[in-house]
C-alpha atoms as a PDB file:
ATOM      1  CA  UNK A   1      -1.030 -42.206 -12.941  1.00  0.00           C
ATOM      2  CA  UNK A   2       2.635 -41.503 -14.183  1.00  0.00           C
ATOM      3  CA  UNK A   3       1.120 -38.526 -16.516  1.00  0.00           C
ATOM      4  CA  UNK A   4      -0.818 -36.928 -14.131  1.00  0.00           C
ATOM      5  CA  UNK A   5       2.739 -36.883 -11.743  1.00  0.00           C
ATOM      6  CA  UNK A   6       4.704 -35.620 -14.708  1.00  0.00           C
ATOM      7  CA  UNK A   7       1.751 -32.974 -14.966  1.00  0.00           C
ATOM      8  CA  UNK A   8       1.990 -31.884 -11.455  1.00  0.00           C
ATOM      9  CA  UNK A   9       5.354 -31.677 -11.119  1.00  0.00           C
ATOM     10  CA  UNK A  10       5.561 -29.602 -14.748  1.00  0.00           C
ATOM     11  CA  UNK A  11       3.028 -27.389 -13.190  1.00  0.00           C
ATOM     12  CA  UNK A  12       5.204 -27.194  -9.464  1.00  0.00           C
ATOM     13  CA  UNK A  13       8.096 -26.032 -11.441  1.00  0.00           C
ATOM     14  CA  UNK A  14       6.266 -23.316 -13.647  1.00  0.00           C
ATOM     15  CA  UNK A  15       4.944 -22.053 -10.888  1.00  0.00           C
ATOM     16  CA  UNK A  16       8.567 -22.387  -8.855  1.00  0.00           C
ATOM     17  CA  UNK A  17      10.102 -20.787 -11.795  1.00  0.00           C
ATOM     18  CA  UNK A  18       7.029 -17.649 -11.684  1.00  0.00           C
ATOM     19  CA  UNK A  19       7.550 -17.261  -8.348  1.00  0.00           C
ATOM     20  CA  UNK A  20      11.704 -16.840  -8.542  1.00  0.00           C
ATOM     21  CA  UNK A  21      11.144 -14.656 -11.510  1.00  0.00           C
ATOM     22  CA  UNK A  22       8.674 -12.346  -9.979  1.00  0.00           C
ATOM     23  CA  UNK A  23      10.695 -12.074  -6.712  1.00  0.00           C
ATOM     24  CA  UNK A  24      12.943  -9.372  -7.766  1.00  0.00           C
ATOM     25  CA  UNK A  25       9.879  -7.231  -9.518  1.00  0.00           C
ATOM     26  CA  UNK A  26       8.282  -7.667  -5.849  1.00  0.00           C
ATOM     27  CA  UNK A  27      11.518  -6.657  -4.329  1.00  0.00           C
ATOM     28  CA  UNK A  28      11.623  -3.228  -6.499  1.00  0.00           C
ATOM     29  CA  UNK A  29       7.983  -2.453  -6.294  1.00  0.00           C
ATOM     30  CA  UNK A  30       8.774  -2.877  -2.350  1.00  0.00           C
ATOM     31  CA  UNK A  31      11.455  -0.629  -2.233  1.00  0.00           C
ATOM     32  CA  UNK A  32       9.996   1.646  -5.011  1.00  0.00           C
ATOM     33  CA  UNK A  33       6.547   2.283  -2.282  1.00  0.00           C
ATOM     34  CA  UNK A  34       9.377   2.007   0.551  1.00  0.00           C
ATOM     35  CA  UNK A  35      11.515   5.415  -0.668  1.00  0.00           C
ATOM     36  CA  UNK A  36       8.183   6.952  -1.749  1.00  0.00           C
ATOM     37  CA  UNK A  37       6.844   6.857   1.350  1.00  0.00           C
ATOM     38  CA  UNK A  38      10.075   7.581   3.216  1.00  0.00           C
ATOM     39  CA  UNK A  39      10.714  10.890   0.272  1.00  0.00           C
ATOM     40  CA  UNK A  40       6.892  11.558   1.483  1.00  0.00           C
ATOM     41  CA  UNK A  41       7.483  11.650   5.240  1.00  0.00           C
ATOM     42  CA  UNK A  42      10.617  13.806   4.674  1.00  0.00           C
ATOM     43  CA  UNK A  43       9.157  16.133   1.862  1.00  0.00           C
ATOM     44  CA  UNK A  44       6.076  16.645   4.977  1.00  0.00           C
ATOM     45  CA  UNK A  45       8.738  17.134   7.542  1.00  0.00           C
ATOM     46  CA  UNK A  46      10.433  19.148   5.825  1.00  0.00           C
ATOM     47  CA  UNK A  47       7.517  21.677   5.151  1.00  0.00           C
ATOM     48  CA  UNK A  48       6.402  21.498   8.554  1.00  0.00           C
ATOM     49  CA  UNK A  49       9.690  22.498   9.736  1.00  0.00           C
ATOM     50  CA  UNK A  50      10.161  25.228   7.493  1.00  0.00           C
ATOM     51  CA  UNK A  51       6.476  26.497   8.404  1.00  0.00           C
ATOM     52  CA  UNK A  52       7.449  26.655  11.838  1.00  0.00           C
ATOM     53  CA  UNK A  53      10.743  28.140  11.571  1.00  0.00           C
ATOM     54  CA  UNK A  54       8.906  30.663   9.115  1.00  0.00           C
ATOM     55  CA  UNK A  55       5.873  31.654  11.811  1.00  0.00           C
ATOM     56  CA  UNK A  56       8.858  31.827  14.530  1.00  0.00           C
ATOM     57  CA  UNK A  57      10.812  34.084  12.577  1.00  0.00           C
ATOM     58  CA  UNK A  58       7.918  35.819  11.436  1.00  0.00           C
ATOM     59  CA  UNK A  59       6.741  35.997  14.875  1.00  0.00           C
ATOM     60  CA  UNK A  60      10.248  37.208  16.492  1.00  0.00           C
ATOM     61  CA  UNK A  61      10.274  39.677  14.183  1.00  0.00           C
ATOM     62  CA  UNK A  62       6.937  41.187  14.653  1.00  0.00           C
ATOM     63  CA  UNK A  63       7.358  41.414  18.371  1.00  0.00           C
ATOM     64  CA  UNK A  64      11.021  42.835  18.180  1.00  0.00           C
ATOM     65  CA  UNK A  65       8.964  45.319  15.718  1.00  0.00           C
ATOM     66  CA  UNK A  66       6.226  46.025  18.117  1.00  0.00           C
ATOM     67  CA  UNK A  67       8.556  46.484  20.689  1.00  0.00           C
ATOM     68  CA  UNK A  68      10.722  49.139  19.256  1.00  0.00           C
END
């Protein structure tokens, strides 16, 4: 009966100690997926924006042309 509690609690801690190791490898591979999908949103934003700002300038200056 000891044994097997000396087991358990050898096989608590391993997985105690696992756990506190693998926290900060969770912590980057959350913020890692975090900026890539915040770099994504902006990089899409970003294009979008400039596509509009292009067909509005484009645009603007086609009408100004057809109007002279």
């Amino acid at each position: 009966m000891v044994r097997l509690t000396i087991i358990f609690t050898l096989f608590c801690l391993r997985i105690a100690f696992l756990a506190i190791a693998l926290i900060p490898a969770i912590t980057m591979i959350a913020t890692i997926s975090m900026v890539a999908t915040i770099s994504m949103v902006a990089t899409i934003t970003i294009a979008v924006a400039i596509t509009g700002v292009g067909q509005y300038w484009g645009g603007a200056h086609r009408h100004r042309g057809n109007g002279d």
